[in-house]
N, C-alpha and C. Protein backbone atom coordinates (compact mmCIF):
# COMPACT_ATOMS: atom_id res chain seq x y z
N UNK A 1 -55.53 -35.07 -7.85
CA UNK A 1 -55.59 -35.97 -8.96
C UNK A 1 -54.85 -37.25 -8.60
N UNK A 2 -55.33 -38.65 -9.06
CA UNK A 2 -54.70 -39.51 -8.27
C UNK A 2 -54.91 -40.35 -9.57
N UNK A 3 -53.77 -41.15 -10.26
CA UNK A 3 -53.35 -41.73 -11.01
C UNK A 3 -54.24 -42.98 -11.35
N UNK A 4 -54.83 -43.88 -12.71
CA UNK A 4 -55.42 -44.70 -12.62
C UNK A 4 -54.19 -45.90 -12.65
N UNK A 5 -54.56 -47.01 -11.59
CA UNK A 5 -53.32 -48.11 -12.09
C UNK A 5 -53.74 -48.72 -13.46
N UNK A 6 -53.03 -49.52 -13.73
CA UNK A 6 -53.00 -50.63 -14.89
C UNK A 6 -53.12 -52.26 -14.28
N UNK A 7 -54.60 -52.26 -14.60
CA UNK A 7 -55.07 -53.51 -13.71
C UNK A 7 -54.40 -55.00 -14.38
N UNK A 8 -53.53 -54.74 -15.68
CA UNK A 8 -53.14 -56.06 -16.35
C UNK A 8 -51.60 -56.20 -15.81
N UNK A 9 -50.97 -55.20 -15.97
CA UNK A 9 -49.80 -54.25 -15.34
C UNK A 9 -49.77 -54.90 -14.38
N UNK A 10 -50.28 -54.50 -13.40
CA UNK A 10 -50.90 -54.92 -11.55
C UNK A 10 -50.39 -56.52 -11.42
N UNK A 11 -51.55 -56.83 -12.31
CA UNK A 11 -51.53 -58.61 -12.24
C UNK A 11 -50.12 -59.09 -12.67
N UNK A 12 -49.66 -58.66 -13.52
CA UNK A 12 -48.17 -59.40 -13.73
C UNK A 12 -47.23 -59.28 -13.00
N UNK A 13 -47.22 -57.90 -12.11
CA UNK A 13 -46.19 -57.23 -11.18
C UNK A 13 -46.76 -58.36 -9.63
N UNK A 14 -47.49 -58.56 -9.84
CA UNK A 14 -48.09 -59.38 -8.49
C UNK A 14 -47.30 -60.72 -8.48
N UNK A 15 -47.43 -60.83 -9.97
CA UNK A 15 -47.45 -62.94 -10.10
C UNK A 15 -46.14 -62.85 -9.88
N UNK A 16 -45.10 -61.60 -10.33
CA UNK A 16 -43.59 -61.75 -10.31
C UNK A 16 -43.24 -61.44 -9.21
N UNK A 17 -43.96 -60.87 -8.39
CA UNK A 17 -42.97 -59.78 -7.16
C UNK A 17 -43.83 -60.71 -5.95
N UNK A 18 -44.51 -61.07 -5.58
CA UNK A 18 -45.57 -61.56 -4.65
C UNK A 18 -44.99 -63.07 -4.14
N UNK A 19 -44.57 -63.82 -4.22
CA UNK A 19 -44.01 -65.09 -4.03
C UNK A 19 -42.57 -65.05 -2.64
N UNK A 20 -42.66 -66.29 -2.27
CA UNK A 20 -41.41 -66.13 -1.00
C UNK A 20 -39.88 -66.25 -1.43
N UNK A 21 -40.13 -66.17 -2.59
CA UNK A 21 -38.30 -65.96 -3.08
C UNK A 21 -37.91 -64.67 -3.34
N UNK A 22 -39.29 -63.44 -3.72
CA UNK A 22 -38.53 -62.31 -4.24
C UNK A 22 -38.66 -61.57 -2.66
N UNK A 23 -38.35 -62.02 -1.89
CA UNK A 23 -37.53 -61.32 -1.05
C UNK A 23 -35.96 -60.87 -0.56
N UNK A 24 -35.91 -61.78 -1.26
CA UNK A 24 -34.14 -61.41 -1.93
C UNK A 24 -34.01 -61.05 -3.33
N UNK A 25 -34.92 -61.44 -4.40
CA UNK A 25 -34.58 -61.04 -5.84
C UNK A 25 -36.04 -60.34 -5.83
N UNK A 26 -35.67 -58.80 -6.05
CA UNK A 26 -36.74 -57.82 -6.60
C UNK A 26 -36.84 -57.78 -8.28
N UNK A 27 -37.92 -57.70 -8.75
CA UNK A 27 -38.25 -57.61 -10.00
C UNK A 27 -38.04 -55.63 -10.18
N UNK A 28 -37.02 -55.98 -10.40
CA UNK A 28 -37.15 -54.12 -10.47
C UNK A 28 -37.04 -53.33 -11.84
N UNK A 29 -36.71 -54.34 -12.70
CA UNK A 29 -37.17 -53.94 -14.15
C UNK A 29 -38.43 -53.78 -14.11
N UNK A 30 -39.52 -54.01 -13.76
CA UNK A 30 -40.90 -54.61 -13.66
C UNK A 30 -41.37 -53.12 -12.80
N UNK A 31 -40.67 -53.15 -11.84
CA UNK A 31 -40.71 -51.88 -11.06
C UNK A 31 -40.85 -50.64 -11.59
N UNK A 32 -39.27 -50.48 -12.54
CA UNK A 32 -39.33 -49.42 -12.52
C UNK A 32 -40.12 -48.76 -13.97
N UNK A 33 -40.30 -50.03 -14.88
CA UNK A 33 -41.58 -49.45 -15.78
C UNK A 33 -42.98 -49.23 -15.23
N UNK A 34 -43.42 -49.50 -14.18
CA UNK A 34 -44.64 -49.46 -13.88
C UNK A 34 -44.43 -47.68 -12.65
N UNK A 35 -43.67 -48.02 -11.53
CA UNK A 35 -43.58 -47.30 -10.65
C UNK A 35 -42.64 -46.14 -11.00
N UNK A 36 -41.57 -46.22 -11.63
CA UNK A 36 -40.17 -45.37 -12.05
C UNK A 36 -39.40 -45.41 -11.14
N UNK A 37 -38.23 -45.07 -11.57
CA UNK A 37 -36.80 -45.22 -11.27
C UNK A 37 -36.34 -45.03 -9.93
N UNK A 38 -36.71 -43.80 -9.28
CA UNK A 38 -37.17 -44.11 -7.75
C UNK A 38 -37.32 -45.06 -6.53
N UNK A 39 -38.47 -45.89 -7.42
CA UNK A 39 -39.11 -46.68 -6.48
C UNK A 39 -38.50 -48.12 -6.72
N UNK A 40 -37.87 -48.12 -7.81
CA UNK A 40 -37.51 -49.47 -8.66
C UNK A 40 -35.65 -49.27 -7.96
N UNK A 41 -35.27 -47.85 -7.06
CA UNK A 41 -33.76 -47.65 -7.08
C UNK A 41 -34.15 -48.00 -4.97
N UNK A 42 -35.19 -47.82 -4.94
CA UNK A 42 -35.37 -48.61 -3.58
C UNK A 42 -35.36 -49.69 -3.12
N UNK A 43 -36.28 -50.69 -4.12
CA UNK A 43 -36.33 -51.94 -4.31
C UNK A 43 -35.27 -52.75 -4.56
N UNK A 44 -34.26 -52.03 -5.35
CA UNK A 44 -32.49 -52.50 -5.75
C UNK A 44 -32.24 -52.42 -4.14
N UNK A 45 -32.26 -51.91 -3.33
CA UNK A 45 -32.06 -51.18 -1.75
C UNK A 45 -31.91 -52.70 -0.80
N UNK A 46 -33.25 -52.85 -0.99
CA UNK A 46 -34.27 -54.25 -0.22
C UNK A 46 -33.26 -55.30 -0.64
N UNK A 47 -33.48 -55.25 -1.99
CA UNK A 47 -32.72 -56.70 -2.53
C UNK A 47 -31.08 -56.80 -2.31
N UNK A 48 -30.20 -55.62 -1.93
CA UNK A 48 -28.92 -55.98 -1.87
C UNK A 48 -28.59 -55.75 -0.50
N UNK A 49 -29.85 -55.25 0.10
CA UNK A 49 -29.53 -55.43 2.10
C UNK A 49 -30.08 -57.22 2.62
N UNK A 50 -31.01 -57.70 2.06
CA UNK A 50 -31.62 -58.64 2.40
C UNK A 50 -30.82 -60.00 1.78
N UNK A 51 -30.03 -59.56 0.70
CA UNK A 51 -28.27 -60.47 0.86
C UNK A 51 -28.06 -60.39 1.51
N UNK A 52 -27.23 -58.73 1.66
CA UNK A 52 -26.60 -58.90 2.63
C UNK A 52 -26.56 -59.11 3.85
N UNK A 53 -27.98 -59.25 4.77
CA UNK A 53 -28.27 -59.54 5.99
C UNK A 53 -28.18 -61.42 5.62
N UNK A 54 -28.48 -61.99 4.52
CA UNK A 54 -28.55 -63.07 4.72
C UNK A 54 -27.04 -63.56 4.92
N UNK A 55 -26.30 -62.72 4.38
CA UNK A 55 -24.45 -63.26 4.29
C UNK A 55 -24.16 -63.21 5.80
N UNK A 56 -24.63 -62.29 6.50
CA UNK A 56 -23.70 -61.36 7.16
C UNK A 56 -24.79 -62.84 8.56
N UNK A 57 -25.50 -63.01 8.18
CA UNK A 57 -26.36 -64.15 9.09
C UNK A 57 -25.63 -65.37 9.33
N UNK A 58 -25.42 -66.12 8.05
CA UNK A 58 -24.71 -67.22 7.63
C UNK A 58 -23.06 -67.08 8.24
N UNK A 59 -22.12 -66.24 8.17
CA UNK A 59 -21.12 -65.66 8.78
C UNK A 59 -21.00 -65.30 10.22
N UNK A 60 -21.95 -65.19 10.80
CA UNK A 60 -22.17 -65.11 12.21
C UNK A 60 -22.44 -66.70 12.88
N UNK A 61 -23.15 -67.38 12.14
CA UNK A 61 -23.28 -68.79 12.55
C UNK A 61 -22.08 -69.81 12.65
N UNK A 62 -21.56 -69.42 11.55
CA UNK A 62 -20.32 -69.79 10.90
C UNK A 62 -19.24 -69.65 12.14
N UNK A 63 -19.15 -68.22 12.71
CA UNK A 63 -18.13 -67.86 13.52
C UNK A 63 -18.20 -68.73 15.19
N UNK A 64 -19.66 -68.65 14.79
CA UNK A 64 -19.83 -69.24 16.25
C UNK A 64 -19.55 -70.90 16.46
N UNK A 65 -20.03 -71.46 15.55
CA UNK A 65 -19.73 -72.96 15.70
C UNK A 65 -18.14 -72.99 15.64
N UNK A 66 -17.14 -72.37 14.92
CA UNK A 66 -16.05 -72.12 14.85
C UNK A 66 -14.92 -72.24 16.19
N UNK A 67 -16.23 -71.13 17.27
CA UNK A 67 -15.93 -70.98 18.32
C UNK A 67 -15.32 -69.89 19.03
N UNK A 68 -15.69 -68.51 17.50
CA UNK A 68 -14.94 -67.09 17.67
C UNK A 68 -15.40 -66.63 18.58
N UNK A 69 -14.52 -65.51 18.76
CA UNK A 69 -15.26 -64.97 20.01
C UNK A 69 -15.98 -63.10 20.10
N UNK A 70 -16.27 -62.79 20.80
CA UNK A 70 -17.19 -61.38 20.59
C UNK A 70 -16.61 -60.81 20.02
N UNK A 71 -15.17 -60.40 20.23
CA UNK A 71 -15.00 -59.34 19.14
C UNK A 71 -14.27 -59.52 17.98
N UNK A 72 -14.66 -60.83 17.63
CA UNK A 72 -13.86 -61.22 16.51
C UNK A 72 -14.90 -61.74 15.79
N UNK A 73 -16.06 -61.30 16.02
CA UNK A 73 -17.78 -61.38 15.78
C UNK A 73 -18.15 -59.71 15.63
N UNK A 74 -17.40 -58.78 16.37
CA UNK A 74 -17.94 -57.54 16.05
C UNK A 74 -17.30 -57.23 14.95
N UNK A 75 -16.03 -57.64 15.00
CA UNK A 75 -14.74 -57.21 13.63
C UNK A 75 -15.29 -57.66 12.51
N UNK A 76 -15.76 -58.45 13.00
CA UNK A 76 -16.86 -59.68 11.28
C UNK A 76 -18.13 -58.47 10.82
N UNK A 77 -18.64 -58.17 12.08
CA UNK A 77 -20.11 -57.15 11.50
C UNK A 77 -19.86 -55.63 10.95
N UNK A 78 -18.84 -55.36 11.79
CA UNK A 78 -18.03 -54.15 11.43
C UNK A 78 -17.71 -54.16 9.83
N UNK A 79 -16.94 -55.35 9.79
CA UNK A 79 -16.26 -55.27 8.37
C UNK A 79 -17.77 -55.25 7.23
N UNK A 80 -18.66 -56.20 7.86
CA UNK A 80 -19.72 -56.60 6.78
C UNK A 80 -20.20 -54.97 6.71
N UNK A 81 -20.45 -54.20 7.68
CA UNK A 81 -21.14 -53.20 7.20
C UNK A 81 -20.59 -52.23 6.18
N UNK A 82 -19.13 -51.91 6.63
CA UNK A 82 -18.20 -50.92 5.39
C UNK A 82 -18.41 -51.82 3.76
N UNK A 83 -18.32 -53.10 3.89
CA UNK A 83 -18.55 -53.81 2.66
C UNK A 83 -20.49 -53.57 1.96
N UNK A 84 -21.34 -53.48 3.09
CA UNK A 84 -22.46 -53.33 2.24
C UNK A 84 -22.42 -52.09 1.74
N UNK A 85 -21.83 -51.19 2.35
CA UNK A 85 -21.59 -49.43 2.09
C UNK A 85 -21.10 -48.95 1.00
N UNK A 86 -20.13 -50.07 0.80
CA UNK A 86 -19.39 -50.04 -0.44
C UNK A 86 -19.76 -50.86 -1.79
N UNK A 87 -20.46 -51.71 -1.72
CA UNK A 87 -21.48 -52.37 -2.71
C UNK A 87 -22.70 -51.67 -2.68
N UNK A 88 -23.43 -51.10 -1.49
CA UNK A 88 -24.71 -50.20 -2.14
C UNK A 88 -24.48 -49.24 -3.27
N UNK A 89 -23.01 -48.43 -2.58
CA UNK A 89 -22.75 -46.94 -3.27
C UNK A 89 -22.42 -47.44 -4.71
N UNK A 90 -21.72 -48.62 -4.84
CA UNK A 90 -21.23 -49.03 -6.43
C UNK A 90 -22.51 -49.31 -7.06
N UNK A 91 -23.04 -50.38 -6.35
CA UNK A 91 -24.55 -50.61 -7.62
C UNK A 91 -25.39 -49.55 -7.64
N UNK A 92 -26.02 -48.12 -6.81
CA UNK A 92 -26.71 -47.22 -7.03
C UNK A 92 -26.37 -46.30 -8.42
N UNK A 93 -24.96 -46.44 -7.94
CA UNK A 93 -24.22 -44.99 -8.79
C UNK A 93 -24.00 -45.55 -10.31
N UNK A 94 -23.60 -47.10 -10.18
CA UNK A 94 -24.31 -47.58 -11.85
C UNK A 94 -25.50 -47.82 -12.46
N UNK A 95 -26.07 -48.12 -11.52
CA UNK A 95 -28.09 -48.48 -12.10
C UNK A 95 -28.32 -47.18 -12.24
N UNK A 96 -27.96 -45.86 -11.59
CA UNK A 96 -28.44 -44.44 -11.58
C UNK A 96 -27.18 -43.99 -12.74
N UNK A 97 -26.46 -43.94 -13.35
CA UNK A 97 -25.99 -44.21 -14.24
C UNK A 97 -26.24 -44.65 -16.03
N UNK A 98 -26.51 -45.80 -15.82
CA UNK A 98 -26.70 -46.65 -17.10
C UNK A 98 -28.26 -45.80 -17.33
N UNK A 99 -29.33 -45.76 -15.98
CA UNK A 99 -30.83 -45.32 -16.17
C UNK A 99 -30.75 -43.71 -16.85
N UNK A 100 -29.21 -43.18 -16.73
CA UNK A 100 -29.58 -41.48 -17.41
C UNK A 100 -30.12 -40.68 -16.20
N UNK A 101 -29.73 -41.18 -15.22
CA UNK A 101 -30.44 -40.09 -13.66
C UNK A 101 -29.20 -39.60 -13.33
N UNK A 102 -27.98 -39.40 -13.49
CA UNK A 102 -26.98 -39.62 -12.55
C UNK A 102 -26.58 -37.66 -12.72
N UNK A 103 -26.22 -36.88 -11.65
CA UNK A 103 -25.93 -35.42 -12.32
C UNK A 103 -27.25 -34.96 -13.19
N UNK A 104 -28.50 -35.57 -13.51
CA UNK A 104 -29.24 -34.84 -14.07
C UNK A 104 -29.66 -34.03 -13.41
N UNK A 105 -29.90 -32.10 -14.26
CA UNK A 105 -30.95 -31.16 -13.53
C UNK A 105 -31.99 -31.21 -14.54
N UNK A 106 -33.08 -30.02 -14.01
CA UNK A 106 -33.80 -29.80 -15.08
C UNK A 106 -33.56 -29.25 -16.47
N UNK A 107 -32.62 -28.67 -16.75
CA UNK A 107 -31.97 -28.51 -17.78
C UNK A 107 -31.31 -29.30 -18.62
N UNK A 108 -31.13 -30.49 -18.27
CA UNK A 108 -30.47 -31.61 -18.81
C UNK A 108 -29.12 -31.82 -18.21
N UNK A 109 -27.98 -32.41 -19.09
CA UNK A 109 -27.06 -33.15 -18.26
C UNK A 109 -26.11 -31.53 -17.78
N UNK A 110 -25.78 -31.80 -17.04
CA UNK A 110 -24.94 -30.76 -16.42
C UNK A 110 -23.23 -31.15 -15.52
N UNK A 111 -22.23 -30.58 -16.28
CA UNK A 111 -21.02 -30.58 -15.33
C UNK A 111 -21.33 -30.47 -14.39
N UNK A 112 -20.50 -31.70 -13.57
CA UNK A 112 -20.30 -31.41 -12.05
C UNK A 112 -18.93 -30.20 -11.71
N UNK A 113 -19.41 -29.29 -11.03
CA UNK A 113 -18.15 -28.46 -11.01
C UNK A 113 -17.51 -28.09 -11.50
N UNK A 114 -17.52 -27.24 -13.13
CA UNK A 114 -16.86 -27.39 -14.12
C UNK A 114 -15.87 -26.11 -14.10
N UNK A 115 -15.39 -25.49 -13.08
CA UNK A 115 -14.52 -24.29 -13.00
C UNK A 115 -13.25 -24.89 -11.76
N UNK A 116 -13.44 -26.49 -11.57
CA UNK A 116 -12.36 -27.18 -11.20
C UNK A 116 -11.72 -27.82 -12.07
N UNK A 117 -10.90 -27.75 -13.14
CA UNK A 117 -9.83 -28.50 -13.36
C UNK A 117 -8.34 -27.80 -13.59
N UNK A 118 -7.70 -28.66 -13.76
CA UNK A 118 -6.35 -28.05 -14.15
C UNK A 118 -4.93 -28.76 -13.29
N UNK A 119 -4.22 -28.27 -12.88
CA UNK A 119 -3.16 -28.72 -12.10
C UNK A 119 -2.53 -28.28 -10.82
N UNK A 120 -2.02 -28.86 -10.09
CA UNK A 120 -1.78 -28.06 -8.62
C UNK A 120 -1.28 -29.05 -7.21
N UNK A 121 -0.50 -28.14 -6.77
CA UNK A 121 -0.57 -29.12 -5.03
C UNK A 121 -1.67 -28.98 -3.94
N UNK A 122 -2.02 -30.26 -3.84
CA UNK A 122 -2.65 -30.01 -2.56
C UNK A 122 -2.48 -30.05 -1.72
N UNK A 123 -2.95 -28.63 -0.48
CA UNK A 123 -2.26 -28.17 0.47
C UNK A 123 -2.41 -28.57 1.87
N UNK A 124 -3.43 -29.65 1.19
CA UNK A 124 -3.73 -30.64 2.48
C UNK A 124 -2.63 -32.17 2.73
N UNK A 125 -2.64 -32.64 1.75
CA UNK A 125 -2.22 -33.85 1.18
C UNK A 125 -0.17 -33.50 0.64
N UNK A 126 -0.39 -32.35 0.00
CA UNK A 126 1.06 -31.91 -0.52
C UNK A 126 1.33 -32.71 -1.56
N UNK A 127 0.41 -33.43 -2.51
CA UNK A 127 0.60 -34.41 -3.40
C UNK A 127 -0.05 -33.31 -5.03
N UNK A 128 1.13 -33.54 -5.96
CA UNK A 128 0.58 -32.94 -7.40
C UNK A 128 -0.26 -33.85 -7.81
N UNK A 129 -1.04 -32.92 -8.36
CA UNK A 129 -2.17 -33.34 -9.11
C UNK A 129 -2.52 -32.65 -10.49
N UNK A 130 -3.33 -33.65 -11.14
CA UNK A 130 -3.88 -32.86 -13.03
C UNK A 130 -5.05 -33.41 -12.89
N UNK A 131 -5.77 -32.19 -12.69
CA UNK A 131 -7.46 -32.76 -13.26
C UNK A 131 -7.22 -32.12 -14.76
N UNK A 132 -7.53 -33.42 -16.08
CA UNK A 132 -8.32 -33.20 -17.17
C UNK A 132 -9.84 -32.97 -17.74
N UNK A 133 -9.81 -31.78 -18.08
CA UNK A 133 -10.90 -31.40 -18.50
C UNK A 133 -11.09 -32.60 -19.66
């Protein structure tokens, strides 16, 4: 069975998403009513790597006219990558979040781990701790 598109749908998602600017800005509201949350949490993907390749571009040019040198050019790419790592994981885990996907099963919302809380040392760390239920 193979899904009929929405040929009016289609046309608007074209006129918005189809042009040489949304290659950095994805229409992913647009996305994810037509395609769902998925495909619209990929497209968020595209659009905050294709910054960030454009930053991390601009910063390399930058270093060089400067007159830095290799590894003070790798320390620059190095750093850029822990920073996109750390801005992907923040904007996924809120757009998957705010959307009502986040911990969902088929049963609906479900504790993560809910026979962990309480108080204790850890015997790794040696630091007290209180998880509140």
């Amino acid at each position: 069975m193979v899904p009929v598109h929405d040929r009016e749908q289609i046309a608007k998602l074209r006129a918005s998403w189809i042009r040489a600017t949304t290659v950095i800005r994805q229409p992913t509201k647009q996305l994810d009513d037509y395609f769902g949350l998925s495909l619209g949490l990929y497209f968020n993907f595209v659009e905050l790597y294709g910054l960030s390749l454009a930053a991390l571009l601009l910063a390399i040019i930058a270093g060089i006219f400067l007159g830095l040198g290799k590894s003070a050019l790798s320390v620059m790419t190095i750093t850029w990558s822990f920073g996109f790592i750390l801005s992907w994981r923040h904007k996924q885990t809120t757009r998957s979040y705010t959307k009502g996907i986040l911990n969902s099963v088929g049963r609906g919302w479900e504790e993560a781990r809910p026979e962990h809380f309480g108080q204790g040392n850890s015997k790794i760390t040696f630091f007290y701790f209180t998880i509140v239920k």
